[in-house]
PDB file of N, CA and C in Angstrom:
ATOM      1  N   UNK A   1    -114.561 -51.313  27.376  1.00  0.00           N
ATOM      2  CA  UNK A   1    -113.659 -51.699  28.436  1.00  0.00           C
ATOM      3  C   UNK A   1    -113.872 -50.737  29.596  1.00  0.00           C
ATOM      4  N   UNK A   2    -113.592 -51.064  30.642  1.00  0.00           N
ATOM      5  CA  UNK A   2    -114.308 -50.785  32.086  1.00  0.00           C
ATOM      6  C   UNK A   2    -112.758 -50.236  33.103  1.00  0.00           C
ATOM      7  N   UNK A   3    -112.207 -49.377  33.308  1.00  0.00           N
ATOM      8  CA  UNK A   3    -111.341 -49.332  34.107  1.00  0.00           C
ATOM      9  C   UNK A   3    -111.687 -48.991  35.259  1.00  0.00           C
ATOM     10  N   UNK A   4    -111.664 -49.477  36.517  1.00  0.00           N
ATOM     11  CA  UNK A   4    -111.724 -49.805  37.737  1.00  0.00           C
ATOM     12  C   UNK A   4    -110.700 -49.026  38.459  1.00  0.00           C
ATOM     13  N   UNK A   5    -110.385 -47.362  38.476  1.00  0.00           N
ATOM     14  CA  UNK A   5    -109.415 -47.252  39.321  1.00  0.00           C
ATOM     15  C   UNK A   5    -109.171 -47.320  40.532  1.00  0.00           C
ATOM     16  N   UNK A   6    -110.109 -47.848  41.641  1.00  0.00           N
ATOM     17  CA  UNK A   6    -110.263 -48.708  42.630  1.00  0.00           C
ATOM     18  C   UNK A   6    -109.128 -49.480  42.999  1.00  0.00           C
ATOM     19  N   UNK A   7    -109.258 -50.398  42.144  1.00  0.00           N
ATOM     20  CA  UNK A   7    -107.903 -51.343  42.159  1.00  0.00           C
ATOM     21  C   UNK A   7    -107.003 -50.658  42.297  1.00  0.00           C
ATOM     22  N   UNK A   8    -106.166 -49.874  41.832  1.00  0.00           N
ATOM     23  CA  UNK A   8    -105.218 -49.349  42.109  1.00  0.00           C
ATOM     24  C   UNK A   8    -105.031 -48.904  43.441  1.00  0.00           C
ATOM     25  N   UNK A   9    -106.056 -48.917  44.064  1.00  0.00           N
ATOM     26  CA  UNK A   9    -105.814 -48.506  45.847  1.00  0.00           C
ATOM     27  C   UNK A   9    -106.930 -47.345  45.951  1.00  0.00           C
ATOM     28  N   UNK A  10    -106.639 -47.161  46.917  1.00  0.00           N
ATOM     29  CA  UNK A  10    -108.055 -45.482  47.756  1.00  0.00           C
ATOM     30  C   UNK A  10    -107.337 -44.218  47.730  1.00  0.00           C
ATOM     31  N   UNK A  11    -105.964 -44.168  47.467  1.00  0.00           N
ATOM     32  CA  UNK A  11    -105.670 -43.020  47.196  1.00  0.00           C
ATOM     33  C   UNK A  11    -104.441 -42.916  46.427  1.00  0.00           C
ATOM     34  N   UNK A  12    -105.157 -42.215  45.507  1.00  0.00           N
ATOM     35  CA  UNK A  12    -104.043 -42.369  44.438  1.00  0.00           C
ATOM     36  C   UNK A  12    -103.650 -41.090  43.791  1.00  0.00           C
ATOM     37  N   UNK A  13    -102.093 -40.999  44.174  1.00  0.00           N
ATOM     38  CA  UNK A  13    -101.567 -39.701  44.717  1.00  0.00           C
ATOM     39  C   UNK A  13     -99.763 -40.071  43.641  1.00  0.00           C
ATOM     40  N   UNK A  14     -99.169 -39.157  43.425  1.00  0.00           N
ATOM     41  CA  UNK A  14     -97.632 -39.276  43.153  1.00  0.00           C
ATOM     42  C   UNK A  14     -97.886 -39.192  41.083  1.00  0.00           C
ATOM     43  N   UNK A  15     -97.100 -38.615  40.879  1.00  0.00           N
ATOM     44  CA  UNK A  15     -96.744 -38.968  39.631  1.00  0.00           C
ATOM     45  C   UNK A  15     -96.160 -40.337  39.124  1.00  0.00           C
ATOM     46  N   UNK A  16     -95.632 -40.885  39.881  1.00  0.00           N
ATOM     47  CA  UNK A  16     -94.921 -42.006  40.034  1.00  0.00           C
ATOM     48  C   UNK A  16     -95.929 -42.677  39.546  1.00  0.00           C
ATOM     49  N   UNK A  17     -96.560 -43.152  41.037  1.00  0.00           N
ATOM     50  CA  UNK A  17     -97.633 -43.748  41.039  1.00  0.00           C
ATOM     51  C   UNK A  17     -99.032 -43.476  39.584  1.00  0.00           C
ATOM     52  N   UNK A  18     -98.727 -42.763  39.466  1.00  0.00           N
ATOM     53  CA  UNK A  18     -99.746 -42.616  38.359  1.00  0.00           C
ATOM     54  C   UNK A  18     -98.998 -43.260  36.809  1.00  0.00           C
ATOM     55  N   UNK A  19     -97.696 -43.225  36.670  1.00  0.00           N
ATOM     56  CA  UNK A  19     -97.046 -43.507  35.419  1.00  0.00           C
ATOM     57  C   UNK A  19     -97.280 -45.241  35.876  1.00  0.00           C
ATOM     58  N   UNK A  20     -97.097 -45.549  36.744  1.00  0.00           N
ATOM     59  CA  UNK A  20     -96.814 -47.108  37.100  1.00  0.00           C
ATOM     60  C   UNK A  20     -98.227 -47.612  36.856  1.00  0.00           C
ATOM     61  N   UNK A  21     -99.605 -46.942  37.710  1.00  0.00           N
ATOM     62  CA  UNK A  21    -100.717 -47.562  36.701  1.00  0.00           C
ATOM     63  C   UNK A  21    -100.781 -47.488  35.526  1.00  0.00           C
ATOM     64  N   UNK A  22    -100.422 -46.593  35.381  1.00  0.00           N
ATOM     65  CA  UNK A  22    -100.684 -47.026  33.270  1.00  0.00           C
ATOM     66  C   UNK A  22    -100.181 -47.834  32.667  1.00  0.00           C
ATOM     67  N   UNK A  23     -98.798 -47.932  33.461  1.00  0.00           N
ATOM     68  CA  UNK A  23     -98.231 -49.302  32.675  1.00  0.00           C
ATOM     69  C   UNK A  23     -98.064 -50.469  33.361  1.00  0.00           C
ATOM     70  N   UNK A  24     -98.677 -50.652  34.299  1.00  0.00           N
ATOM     71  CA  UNK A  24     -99.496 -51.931  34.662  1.00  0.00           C
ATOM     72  C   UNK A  24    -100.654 -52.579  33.772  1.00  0.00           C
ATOM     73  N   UNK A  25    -101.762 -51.106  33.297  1.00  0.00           N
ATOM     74  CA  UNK A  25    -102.802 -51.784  32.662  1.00  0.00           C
ATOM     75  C   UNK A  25    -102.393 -51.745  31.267  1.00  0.00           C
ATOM     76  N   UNK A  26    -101.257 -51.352  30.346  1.00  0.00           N
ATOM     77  CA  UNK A  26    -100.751 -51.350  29.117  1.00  0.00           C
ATOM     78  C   UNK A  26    -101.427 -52.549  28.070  1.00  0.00           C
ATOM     79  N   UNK A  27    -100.804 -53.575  28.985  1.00  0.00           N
ATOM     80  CA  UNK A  27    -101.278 -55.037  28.328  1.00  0.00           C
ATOM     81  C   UNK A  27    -102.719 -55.162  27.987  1.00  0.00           C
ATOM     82  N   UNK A  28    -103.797 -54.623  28.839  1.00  0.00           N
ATOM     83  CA  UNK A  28    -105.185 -54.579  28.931  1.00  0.00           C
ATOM     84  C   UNK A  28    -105.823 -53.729  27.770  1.00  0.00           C
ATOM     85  N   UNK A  29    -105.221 -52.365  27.965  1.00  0.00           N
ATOM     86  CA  UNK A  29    -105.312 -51.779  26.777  1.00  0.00           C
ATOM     87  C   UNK A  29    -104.967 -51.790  25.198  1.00  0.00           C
ATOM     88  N   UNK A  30    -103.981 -53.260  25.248  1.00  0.00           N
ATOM     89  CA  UNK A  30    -103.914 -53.803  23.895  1.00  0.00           C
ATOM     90  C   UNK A  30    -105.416 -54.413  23.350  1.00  0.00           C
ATOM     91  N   UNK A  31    -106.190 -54.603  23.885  1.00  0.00           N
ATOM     92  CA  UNK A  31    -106.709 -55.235  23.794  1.00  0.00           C
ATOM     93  C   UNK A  31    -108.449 -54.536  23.449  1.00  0.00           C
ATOM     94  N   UNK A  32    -108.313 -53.265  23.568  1.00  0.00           N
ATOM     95  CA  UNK A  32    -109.289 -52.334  22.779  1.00  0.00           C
ATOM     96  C   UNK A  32    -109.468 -52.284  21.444  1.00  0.00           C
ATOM     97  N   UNK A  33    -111.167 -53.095  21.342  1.00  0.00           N
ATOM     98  CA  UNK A  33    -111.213 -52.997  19.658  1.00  0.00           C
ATOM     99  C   UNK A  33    -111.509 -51.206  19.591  1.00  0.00           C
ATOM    100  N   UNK A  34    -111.771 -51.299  18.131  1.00  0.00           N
ATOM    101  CA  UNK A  34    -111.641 -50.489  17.549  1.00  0.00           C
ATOM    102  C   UNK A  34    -113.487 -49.837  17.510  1.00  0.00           C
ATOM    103  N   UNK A  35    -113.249 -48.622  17.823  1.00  0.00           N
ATOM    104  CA  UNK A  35    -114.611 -48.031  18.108  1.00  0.00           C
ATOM    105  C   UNK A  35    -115.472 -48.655  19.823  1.00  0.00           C
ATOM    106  N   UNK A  36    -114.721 -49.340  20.187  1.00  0.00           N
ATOM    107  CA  UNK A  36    -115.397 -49.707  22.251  1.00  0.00           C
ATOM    108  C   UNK A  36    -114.931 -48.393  22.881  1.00  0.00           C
ATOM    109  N   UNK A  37    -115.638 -48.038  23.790  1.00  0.00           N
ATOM    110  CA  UNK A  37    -115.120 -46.975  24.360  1.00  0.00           C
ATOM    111  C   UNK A  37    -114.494 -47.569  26.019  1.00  0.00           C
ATOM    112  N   UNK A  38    -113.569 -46.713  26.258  1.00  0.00           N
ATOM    113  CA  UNK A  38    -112.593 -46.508  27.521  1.00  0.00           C
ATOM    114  C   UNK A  38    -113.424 -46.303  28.940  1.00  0.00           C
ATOM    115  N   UNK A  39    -114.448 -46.833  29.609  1.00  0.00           N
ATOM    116  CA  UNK A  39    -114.986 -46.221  30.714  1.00  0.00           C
ATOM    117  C   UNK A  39    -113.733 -46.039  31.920  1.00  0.00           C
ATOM    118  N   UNK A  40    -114.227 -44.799  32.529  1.00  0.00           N
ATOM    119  CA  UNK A  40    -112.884 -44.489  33.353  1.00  0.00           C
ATOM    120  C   UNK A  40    -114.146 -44.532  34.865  1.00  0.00           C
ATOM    121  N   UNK A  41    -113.997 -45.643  36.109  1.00  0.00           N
ATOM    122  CA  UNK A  41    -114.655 -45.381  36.885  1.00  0.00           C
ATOM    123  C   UNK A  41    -113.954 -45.303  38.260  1.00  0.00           C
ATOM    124  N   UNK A  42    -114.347 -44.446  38.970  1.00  0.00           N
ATOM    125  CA  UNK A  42    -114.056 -44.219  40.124  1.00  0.00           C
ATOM    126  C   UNK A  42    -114.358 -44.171  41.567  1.00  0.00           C
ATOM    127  N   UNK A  43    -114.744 -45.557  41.586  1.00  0.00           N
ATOM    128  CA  UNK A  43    -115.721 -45.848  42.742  1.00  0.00           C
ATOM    129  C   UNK A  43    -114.411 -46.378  43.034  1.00  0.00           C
ATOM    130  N   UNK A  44    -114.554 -46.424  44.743  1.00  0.00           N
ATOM    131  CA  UNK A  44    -113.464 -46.643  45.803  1.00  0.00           C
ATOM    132  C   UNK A  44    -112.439 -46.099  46.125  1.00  0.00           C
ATOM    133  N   UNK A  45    -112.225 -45.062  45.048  1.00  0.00           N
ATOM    134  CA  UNK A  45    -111.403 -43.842  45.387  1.00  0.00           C
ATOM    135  C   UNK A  45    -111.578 -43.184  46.137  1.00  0.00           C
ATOM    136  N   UNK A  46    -110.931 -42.902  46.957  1.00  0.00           N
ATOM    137  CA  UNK A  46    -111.159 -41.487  48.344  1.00  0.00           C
ATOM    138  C   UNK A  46    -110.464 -40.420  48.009  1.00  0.00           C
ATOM    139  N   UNK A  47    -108.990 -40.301  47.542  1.00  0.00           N
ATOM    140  CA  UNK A  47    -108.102 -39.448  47.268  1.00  0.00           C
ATOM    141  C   UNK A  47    -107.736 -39.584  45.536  1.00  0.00           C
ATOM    142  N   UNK A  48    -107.889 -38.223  44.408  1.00  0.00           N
ATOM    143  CA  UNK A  48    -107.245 -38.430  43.830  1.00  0.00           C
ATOM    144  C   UNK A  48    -106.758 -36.764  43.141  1.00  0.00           C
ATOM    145  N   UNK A  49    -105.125 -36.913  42.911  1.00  0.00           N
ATOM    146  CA  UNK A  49    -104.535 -36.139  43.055  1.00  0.00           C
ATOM    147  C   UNK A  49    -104.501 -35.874  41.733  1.00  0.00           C
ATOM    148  N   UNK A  50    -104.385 -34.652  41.224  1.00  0.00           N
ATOM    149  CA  UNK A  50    -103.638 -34.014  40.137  1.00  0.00           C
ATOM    150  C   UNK A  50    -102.764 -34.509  38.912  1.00  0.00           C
ATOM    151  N   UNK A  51    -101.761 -34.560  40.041  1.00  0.00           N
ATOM    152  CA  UNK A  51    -100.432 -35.316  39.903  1.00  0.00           C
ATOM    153  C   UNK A  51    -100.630 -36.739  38.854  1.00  0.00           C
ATOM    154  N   UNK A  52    -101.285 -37.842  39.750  1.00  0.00           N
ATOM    155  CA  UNK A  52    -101.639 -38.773  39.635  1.00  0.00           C
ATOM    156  C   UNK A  52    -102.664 -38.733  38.146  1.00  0.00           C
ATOM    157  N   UNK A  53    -104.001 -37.615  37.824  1.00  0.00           N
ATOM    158  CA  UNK A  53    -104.523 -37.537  36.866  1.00  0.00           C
ATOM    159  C   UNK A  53    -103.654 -37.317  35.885  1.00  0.00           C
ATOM    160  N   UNK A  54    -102.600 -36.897  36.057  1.00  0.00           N
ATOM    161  CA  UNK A  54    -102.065 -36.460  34.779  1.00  0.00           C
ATOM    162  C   UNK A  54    -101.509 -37.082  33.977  1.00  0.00           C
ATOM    163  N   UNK A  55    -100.856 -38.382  35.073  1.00  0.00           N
ATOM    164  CA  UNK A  55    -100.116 -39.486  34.632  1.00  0.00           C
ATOM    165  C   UNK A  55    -100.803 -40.486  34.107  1.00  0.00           C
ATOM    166  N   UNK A  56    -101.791 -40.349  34.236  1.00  0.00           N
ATOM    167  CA  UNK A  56    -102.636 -41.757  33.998  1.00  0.00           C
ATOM    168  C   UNK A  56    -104.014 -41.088  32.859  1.00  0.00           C
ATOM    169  N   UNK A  57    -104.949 -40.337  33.503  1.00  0.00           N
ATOM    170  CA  UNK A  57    -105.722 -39.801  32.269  1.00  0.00           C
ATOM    171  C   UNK A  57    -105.214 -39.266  31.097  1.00  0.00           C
ATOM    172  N   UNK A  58    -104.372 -38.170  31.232  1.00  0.00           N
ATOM    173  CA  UNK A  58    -103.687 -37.424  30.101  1.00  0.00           C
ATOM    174  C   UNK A  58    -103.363 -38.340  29.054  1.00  0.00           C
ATOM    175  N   UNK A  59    -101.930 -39.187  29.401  1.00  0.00           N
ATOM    176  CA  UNK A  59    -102.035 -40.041  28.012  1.00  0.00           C
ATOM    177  C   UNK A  59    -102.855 -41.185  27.708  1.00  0.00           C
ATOM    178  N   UNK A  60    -103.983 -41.502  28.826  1.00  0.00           N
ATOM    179  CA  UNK A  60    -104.786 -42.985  27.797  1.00  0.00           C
ATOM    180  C   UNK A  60    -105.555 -41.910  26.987  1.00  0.00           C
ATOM    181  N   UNK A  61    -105.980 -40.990  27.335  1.00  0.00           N
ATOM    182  CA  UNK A  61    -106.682 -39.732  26.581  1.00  0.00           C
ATOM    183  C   UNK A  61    -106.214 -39.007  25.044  1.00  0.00           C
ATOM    184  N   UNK A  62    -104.636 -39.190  25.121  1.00  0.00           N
ATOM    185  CA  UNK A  62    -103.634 -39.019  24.231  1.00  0.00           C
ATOM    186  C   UNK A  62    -103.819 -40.476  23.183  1.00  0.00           C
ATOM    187  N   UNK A  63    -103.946 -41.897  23.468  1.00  0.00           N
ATOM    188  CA  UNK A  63    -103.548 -42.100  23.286  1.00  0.00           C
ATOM    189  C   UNK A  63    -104.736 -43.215  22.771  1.00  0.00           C
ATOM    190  N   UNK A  64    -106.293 -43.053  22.784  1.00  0.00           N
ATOM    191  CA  UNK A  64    -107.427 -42.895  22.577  1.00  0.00           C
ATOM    192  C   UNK A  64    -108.377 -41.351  22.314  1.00  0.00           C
ATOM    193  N   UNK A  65    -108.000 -40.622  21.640  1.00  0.00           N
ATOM    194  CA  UNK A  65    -108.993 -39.650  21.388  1.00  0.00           C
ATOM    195  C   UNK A  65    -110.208 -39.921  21.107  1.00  0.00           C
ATOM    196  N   UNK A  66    -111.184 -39.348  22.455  1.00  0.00           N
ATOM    197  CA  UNK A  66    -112.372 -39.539  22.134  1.00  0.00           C
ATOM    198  C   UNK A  66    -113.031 -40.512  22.303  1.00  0.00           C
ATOM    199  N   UNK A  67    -112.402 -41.792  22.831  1.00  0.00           N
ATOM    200  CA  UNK A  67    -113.099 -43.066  23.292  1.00  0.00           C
ATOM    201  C   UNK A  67    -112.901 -43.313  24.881  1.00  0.00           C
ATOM    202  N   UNK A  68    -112.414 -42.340  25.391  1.00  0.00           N
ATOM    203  CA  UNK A  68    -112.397 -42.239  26.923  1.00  0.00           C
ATOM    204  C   UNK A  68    -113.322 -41.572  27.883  1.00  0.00           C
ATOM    205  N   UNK A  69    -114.106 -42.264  28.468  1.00  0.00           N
ATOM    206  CA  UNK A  69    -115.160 -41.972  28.982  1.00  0.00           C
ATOM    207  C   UNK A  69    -115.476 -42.065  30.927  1.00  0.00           C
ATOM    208  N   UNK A  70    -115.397 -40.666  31.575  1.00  0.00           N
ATOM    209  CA  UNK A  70    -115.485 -40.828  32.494  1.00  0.00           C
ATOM    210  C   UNK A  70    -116.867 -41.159  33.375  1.00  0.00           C
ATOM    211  N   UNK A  71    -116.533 -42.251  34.373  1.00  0.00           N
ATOM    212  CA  UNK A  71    -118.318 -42.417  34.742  1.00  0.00           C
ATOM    213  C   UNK A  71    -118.510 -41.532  35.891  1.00  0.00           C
ATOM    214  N   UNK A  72    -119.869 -41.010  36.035  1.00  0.00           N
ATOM    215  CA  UNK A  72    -119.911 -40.120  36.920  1.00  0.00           C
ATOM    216  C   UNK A  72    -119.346 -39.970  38.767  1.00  0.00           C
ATOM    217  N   UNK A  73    -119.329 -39.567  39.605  1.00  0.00           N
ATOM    218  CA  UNK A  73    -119.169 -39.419  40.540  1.00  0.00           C
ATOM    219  C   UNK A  73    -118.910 -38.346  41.219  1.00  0.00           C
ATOM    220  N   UNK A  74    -119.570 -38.941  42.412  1.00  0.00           N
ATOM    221  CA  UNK A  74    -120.243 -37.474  43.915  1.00  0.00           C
ATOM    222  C   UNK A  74    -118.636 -37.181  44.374  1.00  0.00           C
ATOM    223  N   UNK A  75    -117.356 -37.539  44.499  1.00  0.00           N
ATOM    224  CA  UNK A  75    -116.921 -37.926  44.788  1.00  0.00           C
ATOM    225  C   UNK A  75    -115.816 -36.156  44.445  1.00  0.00           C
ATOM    226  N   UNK A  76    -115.586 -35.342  45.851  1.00  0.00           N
ATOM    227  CA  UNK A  76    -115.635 -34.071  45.567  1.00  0.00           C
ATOM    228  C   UNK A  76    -113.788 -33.884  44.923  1.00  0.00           C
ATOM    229  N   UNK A  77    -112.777 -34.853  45.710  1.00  0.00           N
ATOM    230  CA  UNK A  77    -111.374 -34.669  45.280  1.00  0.00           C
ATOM    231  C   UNK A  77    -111.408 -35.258  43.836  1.00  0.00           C
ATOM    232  N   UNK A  78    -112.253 -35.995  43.453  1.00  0.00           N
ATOM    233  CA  UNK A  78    -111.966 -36.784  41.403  1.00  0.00           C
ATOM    234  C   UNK A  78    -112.646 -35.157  41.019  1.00  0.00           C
ATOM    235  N   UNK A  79    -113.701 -34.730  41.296  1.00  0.00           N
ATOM    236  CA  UNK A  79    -114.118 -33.476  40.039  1.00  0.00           C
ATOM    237  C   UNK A  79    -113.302 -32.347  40.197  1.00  0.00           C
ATOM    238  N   UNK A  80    -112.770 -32.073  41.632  1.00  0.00           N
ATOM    239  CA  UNK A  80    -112.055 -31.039  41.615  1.00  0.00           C
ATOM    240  C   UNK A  80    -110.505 -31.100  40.946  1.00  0.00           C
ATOM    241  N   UNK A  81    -110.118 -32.023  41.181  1.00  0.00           N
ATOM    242  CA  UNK A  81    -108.838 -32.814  40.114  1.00  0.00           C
ATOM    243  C   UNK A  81    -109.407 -32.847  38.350  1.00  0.00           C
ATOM    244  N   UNK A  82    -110.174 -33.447  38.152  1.00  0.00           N
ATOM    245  CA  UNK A  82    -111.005 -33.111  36.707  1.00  0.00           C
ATOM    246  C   UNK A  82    -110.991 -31.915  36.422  1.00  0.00           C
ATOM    247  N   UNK A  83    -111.409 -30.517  37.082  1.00  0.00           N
ATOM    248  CA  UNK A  83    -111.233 -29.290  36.248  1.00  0.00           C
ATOM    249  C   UNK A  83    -110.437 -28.765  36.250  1.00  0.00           C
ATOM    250  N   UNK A  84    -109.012 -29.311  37.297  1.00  0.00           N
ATOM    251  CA  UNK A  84    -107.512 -28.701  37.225  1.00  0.00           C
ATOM    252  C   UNK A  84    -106.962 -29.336  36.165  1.00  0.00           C
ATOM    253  N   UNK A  85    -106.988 -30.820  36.111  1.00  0.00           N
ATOM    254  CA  UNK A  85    -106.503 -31.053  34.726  1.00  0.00           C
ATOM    255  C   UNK A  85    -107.043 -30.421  33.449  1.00  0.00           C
ATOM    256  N   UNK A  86    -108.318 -30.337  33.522  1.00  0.00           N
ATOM    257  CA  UNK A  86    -109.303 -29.488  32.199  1.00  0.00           C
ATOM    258  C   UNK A  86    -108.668 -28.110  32.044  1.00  0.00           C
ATOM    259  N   UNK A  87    -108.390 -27.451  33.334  1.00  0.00           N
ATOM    260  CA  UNK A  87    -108.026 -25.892  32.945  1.00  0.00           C
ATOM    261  C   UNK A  87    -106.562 -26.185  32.640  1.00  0.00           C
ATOM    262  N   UNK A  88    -105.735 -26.719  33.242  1.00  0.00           N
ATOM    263  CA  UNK A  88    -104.117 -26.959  32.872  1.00  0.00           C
ATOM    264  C   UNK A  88    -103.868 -27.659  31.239  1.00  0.00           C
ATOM    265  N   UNK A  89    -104.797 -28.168  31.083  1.00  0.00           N
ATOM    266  CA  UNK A  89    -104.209 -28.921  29.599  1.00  0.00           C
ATOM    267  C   UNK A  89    -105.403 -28.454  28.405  1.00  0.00           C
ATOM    268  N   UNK A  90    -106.090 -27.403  29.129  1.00  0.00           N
ATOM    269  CA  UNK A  90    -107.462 -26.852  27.820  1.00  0.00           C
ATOM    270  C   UNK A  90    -107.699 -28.129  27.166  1.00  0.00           C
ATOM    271  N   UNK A  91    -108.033 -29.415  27.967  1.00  0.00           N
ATOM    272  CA  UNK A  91    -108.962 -30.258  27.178  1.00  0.00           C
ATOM    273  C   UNK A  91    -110.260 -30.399  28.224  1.00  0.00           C
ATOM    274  N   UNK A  92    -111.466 -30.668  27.725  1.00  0.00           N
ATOM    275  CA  UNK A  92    -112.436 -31.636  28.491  1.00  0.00           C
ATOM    276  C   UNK A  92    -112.812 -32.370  28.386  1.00  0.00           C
ATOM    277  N   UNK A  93    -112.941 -33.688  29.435  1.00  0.00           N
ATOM    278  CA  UNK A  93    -112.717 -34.671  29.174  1.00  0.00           C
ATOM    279  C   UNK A  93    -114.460 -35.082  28.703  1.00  0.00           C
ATOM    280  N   UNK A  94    -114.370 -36.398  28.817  1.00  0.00           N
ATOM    281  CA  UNK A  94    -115.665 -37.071  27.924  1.00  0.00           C
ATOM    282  C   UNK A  94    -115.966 -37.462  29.360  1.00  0.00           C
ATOM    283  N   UNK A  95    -117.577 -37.112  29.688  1.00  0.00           N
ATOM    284  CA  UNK A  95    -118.104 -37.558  31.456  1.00  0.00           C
ATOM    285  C   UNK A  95    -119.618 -37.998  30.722  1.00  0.00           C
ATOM    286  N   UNK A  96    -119.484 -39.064  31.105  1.00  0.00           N
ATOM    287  CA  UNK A  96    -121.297 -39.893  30.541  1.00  0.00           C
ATOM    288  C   UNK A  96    -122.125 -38.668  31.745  1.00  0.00           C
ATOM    289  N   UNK A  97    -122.928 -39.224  31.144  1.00  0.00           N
ATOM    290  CA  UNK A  97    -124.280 -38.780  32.004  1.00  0.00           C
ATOM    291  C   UNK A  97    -124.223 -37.078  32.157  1.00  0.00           C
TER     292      UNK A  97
END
């Protein structure tokens, strides 16, 4: 399964906002067999905040161990958000490539 955080808009910022995507795509994520992995992609993002990672990566991450997979990107506010969440929660995440 392919998540598109795109859709969600170009900048995606708020805790709020980050709890509300997740449970927008809830229903979608019923729908993960067993052993597919989670691609997490981030094309069309311009802005992404902390805040927002925490709400939304942290628990599909929680809530899939190990089948969550981020796809790469140049994209300097997603990696610098990636190693604040990595150093704040001592996990690292799963990044293909």
């Amino acid at each position: 399964m392919k998540i598109h955080l795109g859709k969600f808009g170009t900048t995606l910022t708020s805790r709020q906002l980050g709890k509300e995507a997740l449970a927008a795509f809830q229903p979608l994520l019923a729908e993960v067999k067993q052993g597919e992995l989670i691609e997490v992609d981030f094309d069309g993002v311009n802005t992404f905040s902390p805040s927002w990672g925490d709400e939304f990566l942290t628990p599909l991450e929680e809530m899939y161990p190990g089948k969550v997979v981020l796809l790469p990107t140049k994209n300097l506010s997603v990696k610098v958000t990636l190693e604040i969440l990595e150093t704040t929660n001592g996990k690292k995440f799963k990044m293909e490539g």
